[in-house]
N, C-alpha and C. Protein backbone atom coordinates (compact mmCIF):
# COMPACT_ATOMS: atom_id res chain seq x y z
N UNK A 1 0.83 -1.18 0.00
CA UNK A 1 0.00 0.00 0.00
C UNK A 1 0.88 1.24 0.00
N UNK A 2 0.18 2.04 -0.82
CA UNK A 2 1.72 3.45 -0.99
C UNK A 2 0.86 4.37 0.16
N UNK A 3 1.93 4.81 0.67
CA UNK A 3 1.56 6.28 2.10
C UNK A 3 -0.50 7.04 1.43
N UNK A 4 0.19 7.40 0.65
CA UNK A 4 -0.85 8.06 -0.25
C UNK A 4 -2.47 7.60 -0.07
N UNK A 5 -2.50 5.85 -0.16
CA UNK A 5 -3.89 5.96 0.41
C UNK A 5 -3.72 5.82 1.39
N UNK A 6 -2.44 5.01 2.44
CA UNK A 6 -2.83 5.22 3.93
C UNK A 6 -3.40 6.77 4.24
N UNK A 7 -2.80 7.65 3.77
CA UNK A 7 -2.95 9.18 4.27
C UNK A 7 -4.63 9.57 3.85
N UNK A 8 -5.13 9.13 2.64
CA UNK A 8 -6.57 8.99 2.07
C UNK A 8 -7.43 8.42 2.97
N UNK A 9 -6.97 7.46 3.97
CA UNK A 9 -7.97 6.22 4.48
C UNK A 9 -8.00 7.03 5.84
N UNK A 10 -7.16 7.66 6.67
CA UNK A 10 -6.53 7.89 7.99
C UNK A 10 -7.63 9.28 7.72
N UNK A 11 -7.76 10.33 6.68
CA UNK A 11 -8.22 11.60 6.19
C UNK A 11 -9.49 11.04 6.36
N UNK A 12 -10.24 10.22 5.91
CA UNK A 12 -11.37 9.79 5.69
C UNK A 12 -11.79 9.25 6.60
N UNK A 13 -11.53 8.29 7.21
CA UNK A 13 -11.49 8.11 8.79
C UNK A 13 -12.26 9.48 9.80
N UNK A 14 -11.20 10.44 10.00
CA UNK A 14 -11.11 11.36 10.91
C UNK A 14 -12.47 11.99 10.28
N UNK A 15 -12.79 12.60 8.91
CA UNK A 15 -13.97 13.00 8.26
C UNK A 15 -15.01 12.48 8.95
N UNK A 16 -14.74 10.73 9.13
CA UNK A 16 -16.55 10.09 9.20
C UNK A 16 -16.40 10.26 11.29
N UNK A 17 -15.79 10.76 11.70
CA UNK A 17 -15.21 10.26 12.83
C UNK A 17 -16.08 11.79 13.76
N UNK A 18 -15.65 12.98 12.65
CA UNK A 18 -15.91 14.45 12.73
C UNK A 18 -17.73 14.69 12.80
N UNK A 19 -18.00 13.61 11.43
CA UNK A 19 -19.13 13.91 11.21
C UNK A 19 -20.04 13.21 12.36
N UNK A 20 -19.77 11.99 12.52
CA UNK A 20 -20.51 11.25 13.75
C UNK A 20 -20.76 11.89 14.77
N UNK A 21 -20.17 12.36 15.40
CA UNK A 21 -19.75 13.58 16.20
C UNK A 21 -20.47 14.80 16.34
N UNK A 22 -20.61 15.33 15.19
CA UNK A 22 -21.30 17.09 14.99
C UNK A 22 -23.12 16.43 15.33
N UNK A 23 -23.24 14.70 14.47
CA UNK A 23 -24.90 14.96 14.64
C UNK A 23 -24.74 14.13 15.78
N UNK A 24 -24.23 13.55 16.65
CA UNK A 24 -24.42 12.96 18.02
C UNK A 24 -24.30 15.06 18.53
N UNK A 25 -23.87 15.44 18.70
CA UNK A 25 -23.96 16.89 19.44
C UNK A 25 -25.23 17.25 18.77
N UNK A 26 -25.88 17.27 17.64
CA UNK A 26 -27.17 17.82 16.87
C UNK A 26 -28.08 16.90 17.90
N UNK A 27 -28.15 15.72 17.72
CA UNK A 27 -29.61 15.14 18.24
C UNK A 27 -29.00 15.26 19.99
N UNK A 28 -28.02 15.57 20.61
CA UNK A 28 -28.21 15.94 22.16
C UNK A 28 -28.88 17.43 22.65
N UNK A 29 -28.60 18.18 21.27
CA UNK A 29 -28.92 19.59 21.28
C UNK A 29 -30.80 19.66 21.15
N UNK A 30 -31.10 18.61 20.32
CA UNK A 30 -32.57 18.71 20.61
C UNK A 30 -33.03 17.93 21.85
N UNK A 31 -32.87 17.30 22.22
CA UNK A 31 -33.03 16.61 23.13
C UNK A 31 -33.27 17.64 24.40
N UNK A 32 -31.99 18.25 24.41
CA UNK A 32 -31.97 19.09 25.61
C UNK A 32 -33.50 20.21 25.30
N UNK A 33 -33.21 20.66 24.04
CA UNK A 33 -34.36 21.75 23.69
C UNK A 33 -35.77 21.23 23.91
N UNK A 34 -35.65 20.40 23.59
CA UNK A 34 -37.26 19.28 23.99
C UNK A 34 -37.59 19.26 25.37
N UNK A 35 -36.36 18.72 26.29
CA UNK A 35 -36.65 18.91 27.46
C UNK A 35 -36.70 20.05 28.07
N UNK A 36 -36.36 21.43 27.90
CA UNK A 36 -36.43 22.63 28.55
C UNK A 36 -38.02 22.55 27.98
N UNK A 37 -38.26 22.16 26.93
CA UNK A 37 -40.00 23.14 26.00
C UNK A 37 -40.76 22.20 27.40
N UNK A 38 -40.67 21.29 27.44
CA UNK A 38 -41.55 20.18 29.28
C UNK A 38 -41.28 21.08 29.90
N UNK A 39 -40.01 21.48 30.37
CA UNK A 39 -40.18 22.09 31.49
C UNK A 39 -41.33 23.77 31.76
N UNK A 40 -40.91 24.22 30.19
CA UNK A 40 -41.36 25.47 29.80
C UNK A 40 -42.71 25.26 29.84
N UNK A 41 -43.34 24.09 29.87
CA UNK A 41 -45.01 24.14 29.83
C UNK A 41 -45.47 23.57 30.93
N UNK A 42 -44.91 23.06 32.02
CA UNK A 42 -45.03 22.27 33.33
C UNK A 42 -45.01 23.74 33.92
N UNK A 43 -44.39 24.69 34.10
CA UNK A 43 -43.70 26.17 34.66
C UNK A 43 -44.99 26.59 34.39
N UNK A 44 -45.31 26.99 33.05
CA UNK A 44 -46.53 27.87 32.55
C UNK A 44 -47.87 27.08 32.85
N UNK A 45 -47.94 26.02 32.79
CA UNK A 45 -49.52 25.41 33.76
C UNK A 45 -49.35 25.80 35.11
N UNK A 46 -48.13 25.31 35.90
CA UNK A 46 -48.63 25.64 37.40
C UNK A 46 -48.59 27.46 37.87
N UNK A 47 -48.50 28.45 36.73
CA UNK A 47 -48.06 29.74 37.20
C UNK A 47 -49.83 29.90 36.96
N UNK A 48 -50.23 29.12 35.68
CA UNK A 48 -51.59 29.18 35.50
C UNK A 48 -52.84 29.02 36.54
N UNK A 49 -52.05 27.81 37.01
CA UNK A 49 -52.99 26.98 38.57
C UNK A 49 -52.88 28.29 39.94
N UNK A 50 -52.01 28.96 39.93
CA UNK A 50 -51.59 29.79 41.02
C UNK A 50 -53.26 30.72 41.18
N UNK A 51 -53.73 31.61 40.50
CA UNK A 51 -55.33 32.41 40.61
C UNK A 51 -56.22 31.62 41.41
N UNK A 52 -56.37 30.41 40.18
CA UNK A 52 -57.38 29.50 41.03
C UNK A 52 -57.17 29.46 42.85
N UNK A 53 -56.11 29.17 42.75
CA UNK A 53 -55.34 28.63 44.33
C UNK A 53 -55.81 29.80 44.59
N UNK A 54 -55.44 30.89 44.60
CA UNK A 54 -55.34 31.91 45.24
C UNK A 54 -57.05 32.52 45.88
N UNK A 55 -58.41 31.98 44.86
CA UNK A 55 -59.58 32.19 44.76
C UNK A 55 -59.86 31.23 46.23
N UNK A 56 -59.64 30.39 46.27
CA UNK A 56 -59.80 28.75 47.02
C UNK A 56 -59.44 29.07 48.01
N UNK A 57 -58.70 29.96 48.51
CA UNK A 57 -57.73 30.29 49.80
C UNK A 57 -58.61 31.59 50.56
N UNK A 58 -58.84 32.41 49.25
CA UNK A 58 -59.89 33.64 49.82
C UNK A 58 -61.27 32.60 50.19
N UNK A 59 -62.12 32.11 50.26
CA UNK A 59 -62.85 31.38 50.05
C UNK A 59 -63.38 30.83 51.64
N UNK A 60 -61.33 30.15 51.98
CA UNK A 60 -61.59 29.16 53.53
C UNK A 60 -60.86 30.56 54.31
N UNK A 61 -60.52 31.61 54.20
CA UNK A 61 -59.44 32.25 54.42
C UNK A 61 -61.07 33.54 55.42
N UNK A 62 -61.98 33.41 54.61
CA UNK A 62 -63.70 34.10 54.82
C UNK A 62 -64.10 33.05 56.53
N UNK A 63 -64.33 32.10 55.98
CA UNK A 63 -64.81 31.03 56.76
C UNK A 63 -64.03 30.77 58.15
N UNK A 64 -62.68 30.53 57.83
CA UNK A 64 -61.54 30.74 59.32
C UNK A 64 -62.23 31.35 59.75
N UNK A 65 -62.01 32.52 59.40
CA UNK A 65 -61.70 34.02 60.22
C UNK A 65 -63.21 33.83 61.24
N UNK A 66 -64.59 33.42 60.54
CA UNK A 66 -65.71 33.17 61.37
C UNK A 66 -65.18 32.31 62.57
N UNK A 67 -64.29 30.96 62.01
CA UNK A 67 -64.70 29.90 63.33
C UNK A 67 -63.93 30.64 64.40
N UNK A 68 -63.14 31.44 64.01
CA UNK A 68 -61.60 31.90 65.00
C UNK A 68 -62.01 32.82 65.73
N UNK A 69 -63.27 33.72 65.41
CA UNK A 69 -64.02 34.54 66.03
C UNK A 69 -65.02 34.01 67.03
N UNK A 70 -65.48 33.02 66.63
CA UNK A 70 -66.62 32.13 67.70
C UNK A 70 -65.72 31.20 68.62
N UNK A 71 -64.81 30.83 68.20
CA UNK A 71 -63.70 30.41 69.27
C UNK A 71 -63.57 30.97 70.22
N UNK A 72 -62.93 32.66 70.01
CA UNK A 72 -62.55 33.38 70.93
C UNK A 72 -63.64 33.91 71.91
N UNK A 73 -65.08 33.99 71.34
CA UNK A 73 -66.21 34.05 71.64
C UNK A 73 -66.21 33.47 73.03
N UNK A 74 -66.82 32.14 72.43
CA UNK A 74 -66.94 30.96 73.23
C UNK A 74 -65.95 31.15 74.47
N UNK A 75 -64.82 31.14 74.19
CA UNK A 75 -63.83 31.22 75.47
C UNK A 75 -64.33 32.28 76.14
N UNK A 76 -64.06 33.89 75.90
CA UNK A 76 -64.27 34.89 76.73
C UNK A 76 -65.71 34.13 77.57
N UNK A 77 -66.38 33.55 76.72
CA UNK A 77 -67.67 33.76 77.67
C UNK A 77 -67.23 32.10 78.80
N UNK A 78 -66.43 31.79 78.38
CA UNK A 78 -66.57 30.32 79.54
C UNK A 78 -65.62 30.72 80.60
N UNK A 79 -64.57 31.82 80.11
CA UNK A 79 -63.89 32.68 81.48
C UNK A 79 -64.77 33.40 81.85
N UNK A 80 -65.14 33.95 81.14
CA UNK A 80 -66.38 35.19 81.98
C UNK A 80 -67.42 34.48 82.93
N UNK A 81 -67.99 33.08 82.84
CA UNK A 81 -69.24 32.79 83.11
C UNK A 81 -68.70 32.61 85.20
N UNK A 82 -69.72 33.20 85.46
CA UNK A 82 -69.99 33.16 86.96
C UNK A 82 -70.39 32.27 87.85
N UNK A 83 -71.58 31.42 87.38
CA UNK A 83 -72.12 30.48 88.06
C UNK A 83 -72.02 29.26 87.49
N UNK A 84 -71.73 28.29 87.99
CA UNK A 84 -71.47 26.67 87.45
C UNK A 84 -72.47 26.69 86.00
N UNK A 85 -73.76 26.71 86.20
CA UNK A 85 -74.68 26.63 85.15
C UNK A 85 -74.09 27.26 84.03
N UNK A 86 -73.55 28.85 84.16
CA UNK A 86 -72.93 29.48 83.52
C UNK A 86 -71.72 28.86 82.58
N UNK A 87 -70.75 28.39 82.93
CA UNK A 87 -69.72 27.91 82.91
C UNK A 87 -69.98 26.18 81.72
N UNK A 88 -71.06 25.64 82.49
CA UNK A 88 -71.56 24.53 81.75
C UNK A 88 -71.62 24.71 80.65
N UNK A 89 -72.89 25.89 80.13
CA UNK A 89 -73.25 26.28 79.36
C UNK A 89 -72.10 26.73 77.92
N UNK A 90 -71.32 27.52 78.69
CA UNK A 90 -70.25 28.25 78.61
C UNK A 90 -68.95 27.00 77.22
N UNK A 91 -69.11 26.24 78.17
CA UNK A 91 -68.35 25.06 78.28
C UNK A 91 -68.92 24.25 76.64
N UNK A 92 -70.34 23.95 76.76
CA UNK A 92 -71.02 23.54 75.41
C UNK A 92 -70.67 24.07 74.59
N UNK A 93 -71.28 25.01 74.45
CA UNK A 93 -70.91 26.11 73.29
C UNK A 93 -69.40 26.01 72.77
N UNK A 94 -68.43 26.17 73.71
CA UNK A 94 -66.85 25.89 73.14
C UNK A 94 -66.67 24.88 72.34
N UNK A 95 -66.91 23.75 72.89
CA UNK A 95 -67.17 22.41 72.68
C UNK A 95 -67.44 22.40 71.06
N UNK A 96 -68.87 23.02 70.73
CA UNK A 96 -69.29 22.90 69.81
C UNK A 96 -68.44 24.02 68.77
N UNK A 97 -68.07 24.70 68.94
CA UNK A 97 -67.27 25.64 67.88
C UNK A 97 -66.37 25.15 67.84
N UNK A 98 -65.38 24.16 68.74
CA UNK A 98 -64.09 23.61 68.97
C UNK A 98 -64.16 22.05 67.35
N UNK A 99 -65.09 21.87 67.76
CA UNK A 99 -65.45 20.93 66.71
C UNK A 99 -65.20 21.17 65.08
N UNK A 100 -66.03 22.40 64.91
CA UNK A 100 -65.82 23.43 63.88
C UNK A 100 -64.53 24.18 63.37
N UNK A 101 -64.03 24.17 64.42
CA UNK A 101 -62.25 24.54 64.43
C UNK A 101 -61.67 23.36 63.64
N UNK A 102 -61.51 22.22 64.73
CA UNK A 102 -61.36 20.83 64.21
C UNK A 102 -61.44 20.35 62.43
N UNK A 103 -62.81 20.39 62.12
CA UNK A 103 -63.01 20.33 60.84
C UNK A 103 -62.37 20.97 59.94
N UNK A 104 -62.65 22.62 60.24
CA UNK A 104 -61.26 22.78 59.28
C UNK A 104 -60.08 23.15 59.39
N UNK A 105 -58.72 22.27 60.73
CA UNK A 105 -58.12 22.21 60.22
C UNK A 105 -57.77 20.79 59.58
C-alpha cells in the first residue's frame, strides 16, 4: 500500500469520525431543547394553577376568620361565666365551635 492511500484512508477516517460527532452533538442539542420546552409548559400550567389557588384560599381564608371569632367568643364567655350553670353552658358552646375549628383544620 503506498503512504498516499494510507494518508486517504486515515483523512477519511477522521472526516466520518468528525461527522458522527457534529450529529451525536445535533440530536443531544434537541433533546436538551425538547426537554427545557416540558419544562417550559409544566412552569406555565402551574403559574396558570396559582389564581385559582389563590380564589380557594380567599374562600376558607372568609370562613376561618368566622370559626376563629366564635372560638374566641366561646372562650371569653366560659372565662367570663360566673355560676357553674354558667360555665356549663359556657363550656357547650366551646365544645361545639371547637369541633368546627377541628373540621377545618
Amino acid at each position: 500500500m503506498s503512504p498516499v492511500f494510507i494518508l486517504l484512508g486515515l483523512i477519511i477516517l477522521i472526516f466520518i469520525f468528525i461527522w458522527a460527532l457534529y450529529n451525536g452533538l445535533v440530536t443531544v442539542k434537541t433533546r436538551v431543547d425538547e426537554s427545557w420546552s416540558g419544562i417550559d409548559v409544566q412552569l406555565k400550567r402551574r403559574t396558570d394553577l396559582i389564581p385559582n389557588l389563590v380564589e380557594v384560599v380567599k374562600g376558607y381564608a372568609a370562613h376561618e376568620k368566622s370559626v376563629f371569632e366564635n372560638v374566641t367568643k366561646a372562650r371569653s364567655a366560659l372565662l367570663g361565666a360566673r355560676t357553674p350553670m354558667a360555665a356549663a353552658e359556657a363550656n357547650n358552646q366551646l365544645t361545639a365551635v371547637l369541633k368546627t375549628l377541628f373540621a377545618v383544620a
